[in-house]
C-alpha atoms as a PDB file:
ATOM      1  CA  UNK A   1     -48.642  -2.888 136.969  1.00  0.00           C
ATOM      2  CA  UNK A   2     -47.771  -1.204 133.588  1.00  0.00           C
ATOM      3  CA  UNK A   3     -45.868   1.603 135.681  1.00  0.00           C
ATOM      4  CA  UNK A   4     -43.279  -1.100 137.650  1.00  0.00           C
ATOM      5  CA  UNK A   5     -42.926  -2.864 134.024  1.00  0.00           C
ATOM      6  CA  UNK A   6     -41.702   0.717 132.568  1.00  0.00           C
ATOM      7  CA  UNK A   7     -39.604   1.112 135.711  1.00  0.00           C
ATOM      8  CA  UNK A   8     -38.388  -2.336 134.992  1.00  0.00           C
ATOM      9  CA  UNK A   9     -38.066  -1.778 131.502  1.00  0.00           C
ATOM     10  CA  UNK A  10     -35.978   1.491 132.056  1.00  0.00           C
ATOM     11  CA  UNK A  11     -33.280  -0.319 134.857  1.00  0.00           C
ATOM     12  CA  UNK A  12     -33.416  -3.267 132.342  1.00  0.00           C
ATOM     13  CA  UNK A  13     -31.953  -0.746 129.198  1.00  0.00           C
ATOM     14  CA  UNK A  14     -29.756   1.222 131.614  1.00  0.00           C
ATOM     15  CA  UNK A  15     -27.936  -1.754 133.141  1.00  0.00           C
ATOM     16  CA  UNK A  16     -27.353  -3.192 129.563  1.00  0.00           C
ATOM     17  CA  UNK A  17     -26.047  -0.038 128.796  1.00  0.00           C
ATOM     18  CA  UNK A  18     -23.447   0.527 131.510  1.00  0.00           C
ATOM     19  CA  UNK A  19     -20.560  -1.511 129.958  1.00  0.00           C
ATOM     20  CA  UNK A  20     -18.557  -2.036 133.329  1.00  0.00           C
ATOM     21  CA  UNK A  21     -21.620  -3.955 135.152  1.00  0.00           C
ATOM     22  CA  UNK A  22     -21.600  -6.615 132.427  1.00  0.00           C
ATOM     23  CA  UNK A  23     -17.369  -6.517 132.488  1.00  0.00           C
ATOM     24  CA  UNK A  24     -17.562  -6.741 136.302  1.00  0.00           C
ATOM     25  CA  UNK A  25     -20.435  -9.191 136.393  1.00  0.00           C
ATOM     26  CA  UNK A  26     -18.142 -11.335 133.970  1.00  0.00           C
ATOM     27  CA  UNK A  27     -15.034 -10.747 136.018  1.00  0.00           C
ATOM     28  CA  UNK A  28     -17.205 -12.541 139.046  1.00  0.00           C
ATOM     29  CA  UNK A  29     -17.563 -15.281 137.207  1.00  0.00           C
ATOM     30  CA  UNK A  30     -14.219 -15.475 135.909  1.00  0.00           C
ATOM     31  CA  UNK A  31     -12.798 -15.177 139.501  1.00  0.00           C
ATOM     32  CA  UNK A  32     -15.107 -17.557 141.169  1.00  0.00           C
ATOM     33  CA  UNK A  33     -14.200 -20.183 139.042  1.00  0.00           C
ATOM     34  CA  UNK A  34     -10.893 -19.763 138.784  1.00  0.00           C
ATOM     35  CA  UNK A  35     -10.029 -19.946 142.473  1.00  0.00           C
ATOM     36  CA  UNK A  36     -12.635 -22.621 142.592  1.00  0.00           C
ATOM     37  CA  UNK A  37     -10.039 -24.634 140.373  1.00  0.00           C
ATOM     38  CA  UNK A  38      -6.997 -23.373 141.793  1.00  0.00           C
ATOM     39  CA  UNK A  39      -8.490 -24.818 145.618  1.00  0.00           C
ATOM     40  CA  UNK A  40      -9.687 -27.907 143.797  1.00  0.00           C
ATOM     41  CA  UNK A  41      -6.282 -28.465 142.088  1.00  0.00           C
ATOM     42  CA  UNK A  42      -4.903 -27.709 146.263  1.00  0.00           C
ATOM     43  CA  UNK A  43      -6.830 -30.866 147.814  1.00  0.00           C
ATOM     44  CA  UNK A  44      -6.043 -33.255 149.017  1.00  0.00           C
ATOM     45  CA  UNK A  45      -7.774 -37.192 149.880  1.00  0.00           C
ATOM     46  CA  UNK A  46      -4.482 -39.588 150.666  1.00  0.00           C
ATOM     47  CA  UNK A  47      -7.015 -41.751 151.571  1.00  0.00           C
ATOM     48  CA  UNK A  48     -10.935 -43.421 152.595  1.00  0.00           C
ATOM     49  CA  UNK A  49     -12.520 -41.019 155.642  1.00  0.00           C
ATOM     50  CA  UNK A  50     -10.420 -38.466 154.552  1.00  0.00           C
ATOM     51  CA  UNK A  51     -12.943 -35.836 155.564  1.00  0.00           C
ATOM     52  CA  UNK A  52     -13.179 -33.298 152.829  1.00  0.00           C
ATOM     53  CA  UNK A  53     -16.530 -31.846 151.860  1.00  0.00           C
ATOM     54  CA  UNK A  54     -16.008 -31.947 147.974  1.00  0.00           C
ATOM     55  CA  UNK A  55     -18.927 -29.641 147.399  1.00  0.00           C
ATOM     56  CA  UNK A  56     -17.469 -26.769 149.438  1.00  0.00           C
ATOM     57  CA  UNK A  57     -14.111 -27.207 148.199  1.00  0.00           C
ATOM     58  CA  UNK A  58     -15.311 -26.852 144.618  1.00  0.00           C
ATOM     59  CA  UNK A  59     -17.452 -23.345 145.324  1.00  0.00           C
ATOM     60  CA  UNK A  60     -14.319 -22.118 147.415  1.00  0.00           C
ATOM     61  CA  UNK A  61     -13.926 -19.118 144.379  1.00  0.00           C
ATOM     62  CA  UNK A  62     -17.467 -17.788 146.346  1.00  0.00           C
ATOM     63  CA  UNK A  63     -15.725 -16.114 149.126  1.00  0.00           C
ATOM     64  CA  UNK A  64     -13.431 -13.982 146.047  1.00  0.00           C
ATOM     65  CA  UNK A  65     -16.870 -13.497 143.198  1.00  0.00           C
ATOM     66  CA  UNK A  66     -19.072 -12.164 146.115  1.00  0.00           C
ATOM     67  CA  UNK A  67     -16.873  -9.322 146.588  1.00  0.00           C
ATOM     68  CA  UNK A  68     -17.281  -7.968 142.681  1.00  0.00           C
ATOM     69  CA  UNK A  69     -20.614  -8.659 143.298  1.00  0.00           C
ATOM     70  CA  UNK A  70     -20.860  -6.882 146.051  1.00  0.00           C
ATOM     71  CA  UNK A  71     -18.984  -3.496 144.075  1.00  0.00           C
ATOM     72  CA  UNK A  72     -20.990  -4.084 140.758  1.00  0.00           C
ATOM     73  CA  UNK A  73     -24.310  -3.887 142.893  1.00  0.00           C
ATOM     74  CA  UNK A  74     -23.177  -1.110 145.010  1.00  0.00           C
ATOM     75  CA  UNK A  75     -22.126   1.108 141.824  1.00  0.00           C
ATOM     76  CA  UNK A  76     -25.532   0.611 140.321  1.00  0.00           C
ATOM     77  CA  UNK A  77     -27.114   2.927 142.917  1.00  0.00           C
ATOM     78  CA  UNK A  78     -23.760   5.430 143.702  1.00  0.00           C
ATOM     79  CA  UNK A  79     -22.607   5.254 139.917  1.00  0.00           C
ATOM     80  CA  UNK A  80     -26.126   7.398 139.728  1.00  0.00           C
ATOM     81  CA  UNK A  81     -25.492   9.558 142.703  1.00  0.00           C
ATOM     82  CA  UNK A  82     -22.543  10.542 141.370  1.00  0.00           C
ATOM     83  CA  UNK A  83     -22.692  11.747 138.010  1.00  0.00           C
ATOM     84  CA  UNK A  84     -26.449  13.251 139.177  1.00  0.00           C
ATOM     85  CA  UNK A  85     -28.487  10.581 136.798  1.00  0.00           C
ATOM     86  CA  UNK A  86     -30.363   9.693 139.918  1.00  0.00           C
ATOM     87  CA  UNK A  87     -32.395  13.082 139.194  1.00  0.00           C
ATOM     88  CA  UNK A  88     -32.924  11.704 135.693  1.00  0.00           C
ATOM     89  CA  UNK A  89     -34.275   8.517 137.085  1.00  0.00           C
ATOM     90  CA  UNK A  90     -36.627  10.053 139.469  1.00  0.00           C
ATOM     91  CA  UNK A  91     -37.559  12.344 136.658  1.00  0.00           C
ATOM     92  CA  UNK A  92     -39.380   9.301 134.728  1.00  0.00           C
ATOM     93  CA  UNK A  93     -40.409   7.382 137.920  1.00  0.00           C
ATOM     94  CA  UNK A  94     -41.512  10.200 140.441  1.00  0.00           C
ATOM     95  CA  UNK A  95     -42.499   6.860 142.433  1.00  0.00           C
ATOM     96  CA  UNK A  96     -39.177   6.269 144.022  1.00  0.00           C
ATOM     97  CA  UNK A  97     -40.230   2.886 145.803  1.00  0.00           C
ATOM     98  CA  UNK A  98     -41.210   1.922 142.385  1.00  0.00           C
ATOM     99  CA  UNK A  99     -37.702   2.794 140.811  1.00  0.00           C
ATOM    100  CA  UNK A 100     -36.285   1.370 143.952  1.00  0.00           C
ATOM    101  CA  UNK A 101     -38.038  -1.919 143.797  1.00  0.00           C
ATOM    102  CA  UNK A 102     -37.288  -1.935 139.667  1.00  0.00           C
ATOM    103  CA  UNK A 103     -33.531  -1.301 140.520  1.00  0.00           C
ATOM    104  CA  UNK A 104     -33.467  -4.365 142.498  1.00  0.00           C
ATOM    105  CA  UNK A 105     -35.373  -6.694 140.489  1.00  0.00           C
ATOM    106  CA  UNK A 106     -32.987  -6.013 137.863  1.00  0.00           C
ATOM    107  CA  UNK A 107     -29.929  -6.780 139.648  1.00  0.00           C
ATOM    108  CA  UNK A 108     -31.458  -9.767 140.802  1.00  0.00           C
ATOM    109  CA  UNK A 109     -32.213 -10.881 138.135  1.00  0.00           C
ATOM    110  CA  UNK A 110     -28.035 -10.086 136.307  1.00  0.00           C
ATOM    111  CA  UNK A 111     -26.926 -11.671 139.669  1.00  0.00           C
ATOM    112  CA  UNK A 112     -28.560 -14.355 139.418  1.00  0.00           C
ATOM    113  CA  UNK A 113     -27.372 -15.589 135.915  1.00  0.00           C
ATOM    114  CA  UNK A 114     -24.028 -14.578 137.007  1.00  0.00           C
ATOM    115  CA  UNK A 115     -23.929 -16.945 140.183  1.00  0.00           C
ATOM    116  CA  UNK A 116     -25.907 -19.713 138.103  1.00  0.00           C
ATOM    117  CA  UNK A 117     -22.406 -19.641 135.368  1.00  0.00           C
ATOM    118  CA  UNK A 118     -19.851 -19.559 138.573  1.00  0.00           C
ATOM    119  CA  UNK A 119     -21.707 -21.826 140.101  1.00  0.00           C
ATOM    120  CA  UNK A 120     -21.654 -24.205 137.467  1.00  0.00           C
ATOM    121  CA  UNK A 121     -18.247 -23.805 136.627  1.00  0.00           C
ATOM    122  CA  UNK A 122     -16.759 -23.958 139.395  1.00  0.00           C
ATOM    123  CA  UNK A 123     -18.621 -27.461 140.449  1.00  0.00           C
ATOM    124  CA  UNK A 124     -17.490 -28.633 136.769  1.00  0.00           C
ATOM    125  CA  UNK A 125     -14.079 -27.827 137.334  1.00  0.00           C
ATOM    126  CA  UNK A 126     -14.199 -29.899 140.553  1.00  0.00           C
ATOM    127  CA  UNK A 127     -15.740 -32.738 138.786  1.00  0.00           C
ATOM    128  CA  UNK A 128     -12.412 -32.915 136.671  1.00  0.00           C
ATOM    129  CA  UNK A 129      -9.928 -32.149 139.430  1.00  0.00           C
ATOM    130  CA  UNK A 130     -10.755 -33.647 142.901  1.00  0.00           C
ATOM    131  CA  UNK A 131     -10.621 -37.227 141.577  1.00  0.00           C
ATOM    132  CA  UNK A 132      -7.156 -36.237 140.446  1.00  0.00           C
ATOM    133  CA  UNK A 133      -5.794 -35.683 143.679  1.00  0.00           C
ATOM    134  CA  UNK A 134      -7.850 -38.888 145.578  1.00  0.00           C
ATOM    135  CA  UNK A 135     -11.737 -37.543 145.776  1.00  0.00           C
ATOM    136  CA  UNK A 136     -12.484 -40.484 144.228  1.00  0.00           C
ATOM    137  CA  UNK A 137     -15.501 -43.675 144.679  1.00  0.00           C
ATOM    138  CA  UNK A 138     -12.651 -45.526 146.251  1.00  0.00           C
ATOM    139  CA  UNK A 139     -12.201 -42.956 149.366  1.00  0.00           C
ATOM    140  CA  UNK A 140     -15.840 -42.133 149.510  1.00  0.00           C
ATOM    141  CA  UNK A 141     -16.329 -39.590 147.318  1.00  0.00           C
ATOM    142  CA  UNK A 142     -19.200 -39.501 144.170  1.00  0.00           C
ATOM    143  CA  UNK A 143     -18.338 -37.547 141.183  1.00  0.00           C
ATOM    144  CA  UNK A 144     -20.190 -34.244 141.738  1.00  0.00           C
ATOM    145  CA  UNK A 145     -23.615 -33.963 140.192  1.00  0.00           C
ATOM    146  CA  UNK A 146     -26.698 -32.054 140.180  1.00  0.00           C
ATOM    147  CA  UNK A 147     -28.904 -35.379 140.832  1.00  0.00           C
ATOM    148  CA  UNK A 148     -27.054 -35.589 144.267  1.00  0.00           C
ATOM    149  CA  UNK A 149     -30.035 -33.680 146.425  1.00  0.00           C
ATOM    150  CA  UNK A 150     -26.816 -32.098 148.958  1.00  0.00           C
ATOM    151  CA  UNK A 151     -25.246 -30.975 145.513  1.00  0.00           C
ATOM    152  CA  UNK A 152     -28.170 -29.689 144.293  1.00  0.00           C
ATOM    153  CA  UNK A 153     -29.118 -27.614 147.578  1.00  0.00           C
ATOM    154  CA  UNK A 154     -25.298 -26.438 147.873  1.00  0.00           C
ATOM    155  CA  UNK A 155     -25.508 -25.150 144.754  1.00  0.00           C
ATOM    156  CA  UNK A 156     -28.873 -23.609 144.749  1.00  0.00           C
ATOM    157  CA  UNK A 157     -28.223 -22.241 147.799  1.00  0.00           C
ATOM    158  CA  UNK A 158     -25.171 -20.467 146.748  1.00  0.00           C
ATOM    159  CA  UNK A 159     -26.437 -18.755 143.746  1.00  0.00           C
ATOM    160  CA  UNK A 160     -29.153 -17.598 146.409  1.00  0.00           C
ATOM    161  CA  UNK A 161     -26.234 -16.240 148.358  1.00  0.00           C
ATOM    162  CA  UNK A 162     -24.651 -14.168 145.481  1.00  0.00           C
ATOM    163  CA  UNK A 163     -28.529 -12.500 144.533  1.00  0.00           C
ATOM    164  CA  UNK A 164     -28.628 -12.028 148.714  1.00  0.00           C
ATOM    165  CA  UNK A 165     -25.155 -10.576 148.862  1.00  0.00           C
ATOM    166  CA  UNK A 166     -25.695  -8.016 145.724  1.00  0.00           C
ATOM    167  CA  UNK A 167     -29.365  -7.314 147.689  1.00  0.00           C
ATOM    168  CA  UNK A 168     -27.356  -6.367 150.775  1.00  0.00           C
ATOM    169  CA  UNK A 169     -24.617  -4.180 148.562  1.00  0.00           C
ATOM    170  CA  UNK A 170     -27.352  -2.159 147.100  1.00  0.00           C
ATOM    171  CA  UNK A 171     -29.853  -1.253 150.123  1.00  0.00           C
ATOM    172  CA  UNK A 172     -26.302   0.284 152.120  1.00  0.00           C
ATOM    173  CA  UNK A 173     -25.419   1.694 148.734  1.00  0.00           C
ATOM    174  CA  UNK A 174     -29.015   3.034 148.782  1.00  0.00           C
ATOM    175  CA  UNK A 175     -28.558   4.278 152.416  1.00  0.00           C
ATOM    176  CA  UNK A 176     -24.872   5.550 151.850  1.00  0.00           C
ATOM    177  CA  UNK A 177     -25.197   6.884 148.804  1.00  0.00           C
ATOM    178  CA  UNK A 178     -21.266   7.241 148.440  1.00  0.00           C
ATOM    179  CA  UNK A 179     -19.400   4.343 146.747  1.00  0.00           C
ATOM    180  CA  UNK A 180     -16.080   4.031 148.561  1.00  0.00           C
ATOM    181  CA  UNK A 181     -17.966   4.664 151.995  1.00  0.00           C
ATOM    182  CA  UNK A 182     -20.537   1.575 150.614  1.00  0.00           C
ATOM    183  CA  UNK A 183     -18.108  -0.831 149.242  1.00  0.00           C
ATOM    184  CA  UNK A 184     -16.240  -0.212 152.565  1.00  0.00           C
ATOM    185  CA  UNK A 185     -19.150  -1.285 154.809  1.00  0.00           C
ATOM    186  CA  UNK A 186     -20.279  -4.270 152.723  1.00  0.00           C
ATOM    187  CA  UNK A 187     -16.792  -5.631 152.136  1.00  0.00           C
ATOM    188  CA  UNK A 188     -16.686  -5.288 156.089  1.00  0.00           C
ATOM    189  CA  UNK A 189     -19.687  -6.960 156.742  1.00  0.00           C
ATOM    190  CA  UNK A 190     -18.534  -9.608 154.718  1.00  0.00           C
ATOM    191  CA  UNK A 191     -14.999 -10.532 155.704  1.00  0.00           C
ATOM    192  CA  UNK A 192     -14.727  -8.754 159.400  1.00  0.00           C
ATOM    193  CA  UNK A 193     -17.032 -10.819 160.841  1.00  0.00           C
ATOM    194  CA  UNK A 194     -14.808 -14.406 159.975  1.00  0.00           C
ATOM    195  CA  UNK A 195     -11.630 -12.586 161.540  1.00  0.00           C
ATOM    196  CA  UNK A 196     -13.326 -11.101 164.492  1.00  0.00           C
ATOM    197  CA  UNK A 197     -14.739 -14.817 165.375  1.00  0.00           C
ATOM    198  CA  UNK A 198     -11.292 -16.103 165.121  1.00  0.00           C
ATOM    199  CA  UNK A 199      -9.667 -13.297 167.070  1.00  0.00           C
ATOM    200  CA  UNK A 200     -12.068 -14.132 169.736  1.00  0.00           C
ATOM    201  CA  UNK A 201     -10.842 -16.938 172.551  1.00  0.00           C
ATOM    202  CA  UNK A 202     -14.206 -17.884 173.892  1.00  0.00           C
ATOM    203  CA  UNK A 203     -15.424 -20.860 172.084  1.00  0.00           C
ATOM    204  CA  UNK A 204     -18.990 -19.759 172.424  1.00  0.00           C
ATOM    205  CA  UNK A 205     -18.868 -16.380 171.389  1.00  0.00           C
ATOM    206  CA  UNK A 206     -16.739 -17.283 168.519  1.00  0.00           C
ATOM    207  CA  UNK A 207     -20.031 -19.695 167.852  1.00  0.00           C
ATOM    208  CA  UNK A 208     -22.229 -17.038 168.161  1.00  0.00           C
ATOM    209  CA  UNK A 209     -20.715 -15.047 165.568  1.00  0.00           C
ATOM    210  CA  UNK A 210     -20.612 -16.914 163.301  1.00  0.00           C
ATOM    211  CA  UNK A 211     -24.252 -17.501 163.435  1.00  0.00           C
ATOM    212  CA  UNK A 212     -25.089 -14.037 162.731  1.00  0.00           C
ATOM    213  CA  UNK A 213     -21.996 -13.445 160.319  1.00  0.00           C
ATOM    214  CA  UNK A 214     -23.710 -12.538 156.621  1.00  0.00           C
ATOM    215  CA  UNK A 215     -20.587 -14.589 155.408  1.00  0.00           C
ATOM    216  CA  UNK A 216     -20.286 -17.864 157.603  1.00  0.00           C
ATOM    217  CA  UNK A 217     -23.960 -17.640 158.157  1.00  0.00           C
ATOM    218  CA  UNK A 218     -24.389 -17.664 154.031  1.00  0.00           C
ATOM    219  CA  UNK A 219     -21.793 -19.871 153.285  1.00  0.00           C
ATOM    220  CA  UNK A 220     -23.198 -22.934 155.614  1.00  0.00           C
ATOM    221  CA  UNK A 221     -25.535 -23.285 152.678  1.00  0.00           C
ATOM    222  CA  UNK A 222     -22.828 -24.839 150.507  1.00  0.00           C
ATOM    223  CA  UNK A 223     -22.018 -27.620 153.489  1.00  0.00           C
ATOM    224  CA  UNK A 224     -22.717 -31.123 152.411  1.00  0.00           C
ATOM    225  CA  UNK A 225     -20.771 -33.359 154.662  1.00  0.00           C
ATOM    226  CA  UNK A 226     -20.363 -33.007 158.996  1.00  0.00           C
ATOM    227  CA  UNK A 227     -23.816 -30.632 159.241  1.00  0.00           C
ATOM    228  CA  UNK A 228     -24.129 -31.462 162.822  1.00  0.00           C
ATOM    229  CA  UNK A 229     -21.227 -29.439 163.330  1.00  0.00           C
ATOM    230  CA  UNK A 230     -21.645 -26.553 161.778  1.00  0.00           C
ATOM    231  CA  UNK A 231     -22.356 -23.092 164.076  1.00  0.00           C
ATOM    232  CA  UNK A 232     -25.732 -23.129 161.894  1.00  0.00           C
ATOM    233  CA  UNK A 233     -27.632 -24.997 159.658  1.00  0.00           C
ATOM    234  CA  UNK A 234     -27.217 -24.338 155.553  1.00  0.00           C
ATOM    235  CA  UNK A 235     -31.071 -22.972 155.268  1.00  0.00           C
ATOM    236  CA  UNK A 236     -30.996 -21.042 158.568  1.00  0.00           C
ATOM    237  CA  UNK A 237     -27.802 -19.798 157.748  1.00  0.00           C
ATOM    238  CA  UNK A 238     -29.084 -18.478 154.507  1.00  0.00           C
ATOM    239  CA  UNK A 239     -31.605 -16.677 156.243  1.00  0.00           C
ATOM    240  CA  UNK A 240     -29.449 -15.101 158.555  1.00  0.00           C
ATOM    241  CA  UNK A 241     -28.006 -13.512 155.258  1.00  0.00           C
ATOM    242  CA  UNK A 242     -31.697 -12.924 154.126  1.00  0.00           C
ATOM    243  CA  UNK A 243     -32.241 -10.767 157.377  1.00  0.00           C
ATOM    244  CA  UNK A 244     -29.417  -8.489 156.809  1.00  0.00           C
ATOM    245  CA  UNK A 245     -30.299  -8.043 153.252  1.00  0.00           C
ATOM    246  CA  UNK A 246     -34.235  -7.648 154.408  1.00  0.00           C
ATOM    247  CA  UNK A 247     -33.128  -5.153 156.804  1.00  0.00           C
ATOM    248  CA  UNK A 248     -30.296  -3.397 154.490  1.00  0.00           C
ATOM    249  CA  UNK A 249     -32.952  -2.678 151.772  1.00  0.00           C
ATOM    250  CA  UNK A 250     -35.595  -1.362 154.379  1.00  0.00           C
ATOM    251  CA  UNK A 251     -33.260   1.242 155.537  1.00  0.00           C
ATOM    252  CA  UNK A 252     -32.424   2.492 151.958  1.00  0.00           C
ATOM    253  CA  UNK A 253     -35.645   2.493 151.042  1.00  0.00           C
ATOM    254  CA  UNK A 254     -36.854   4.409 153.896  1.00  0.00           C
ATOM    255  CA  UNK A 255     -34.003   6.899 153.518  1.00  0.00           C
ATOM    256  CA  UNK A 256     -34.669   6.808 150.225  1.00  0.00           C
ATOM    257  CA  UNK A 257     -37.633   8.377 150.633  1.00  0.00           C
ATOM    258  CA  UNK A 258     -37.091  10.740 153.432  1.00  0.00           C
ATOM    259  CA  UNK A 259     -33.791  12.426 151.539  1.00  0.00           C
ATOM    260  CA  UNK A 260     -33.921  14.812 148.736  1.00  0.00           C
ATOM    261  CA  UNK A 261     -32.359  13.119 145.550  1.00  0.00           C
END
């Protein structure tokens, strides 16, 4: 127990260190909410039943923070590959699992605070907007709040998706090793998938991809309005991205472990 709290400890002082994870990890937010306002600022309600999920519309800025997530979590592994500090690290934890495991917590943890501040600001910037352009009581639409149990879920759910997303970034960083090779197949992952299921005619195999796309799949999470339409359910879909995280940091570790440093 003491040995993963030094491990912890050690990722804790070096990612505090590293000036561009905090500037990126800030950038994330910055992004997020700012396209969150400029798509909230977009709508439009002319009028009652107009059909637009408020919630979503507001965390819209996701689909642009998850991608400097996605870098800032890959260069926490490669940034150490490449200038040969991963020696250094293995040097004080000889258990690599353990330095592994503390790695991750630590993002988690950074990512985590990070999608808990775009999060919020990006549903408070909706709060102010969407009535301004007709999301108001009259048309059908409730200020946005926390106490709303949908708003609540879409937004716990999507901070969950940003810690999932960095989680997936650093297990094929982990596996790759090199950063442009990494950020490459993440950033695929994440935005191929979408264009691939629209590029596809069949109406069921577009449905099918999107079931087991880390982004649509992740994203159904922030759904509050039409669920029974949806190619998959907000928690299921969130799992979907859980799988390919689960599976993303089993391979790193395992190669982690079979490769020389």
């Amino acid at each position: 127990m003491r040995y993963a709290l030094y491990a912890v400890r050690a990722e804790w002082t070096k990612l505090r260190s590293a000036g561009g994870t905090g500037r990126l990890l800030l950038l994330a937010v910055v992004l997020t909410v700012a396209l969150s306002a400029a798509a909230a600022e977009a709508a439009r309600c002319p009028g009652a039943g107009c059909g637009g999920d408020a919630v979503r519309i507001s965390l819209t800025g996701v689909t642009l923070g998850q991608a400097v997530v996605a870098i800032t979590a890959v260069l926490t592994v490669s940034g150490e590959y490449g200038s040969g500090m991963i020696r250094t690290t293995f040097a004080a934890v000889p258990h690599r699992i353990a330095a592994f495991g503390a790695k991750a917590a630590v993002l988690t943890g950074a990512v985590l605070a990070t999608g808990t501040a775009a999060v919020l600001g990006s549903l408070l910037a909706g709060r102010y907007l969407l009535p301004g352009r007709g999301f108001t009581e009259a048309n059908g639409h409730l200020p946005l709040s926390l106490a709303d149990g949908p708003t609540l879920r879409a937004a716990a759910g999507t901070v969950l998706y940003f810690a999932l997303v960095a989680l997936l970034s650093f297990g094929i960083a982990t596996a790759v090793r090199e950063a442009a090779t990494a950020i490459g197949a993440v950033l695929g992952l994440l935005y191929l998938f979408p264009i691939v299921a629209h590029v596809v005619g069949d109406p069921e195999w577009q449905r099918h991809l999107q079931q087991i796309a880390p982004m649509t799949a992740g994203l159904a999470v922030q759904a509050t309005t039409h669920l029974d339409k949806l190619p998959i359910g907000p928690w299921a879909g969130l799992g979907v991205l859980a799988a390919w995280a689960a599976a993303a940091l089993l391979t790193g570790g395992l190669l982690l472990r079979l490769r020389d440093a």
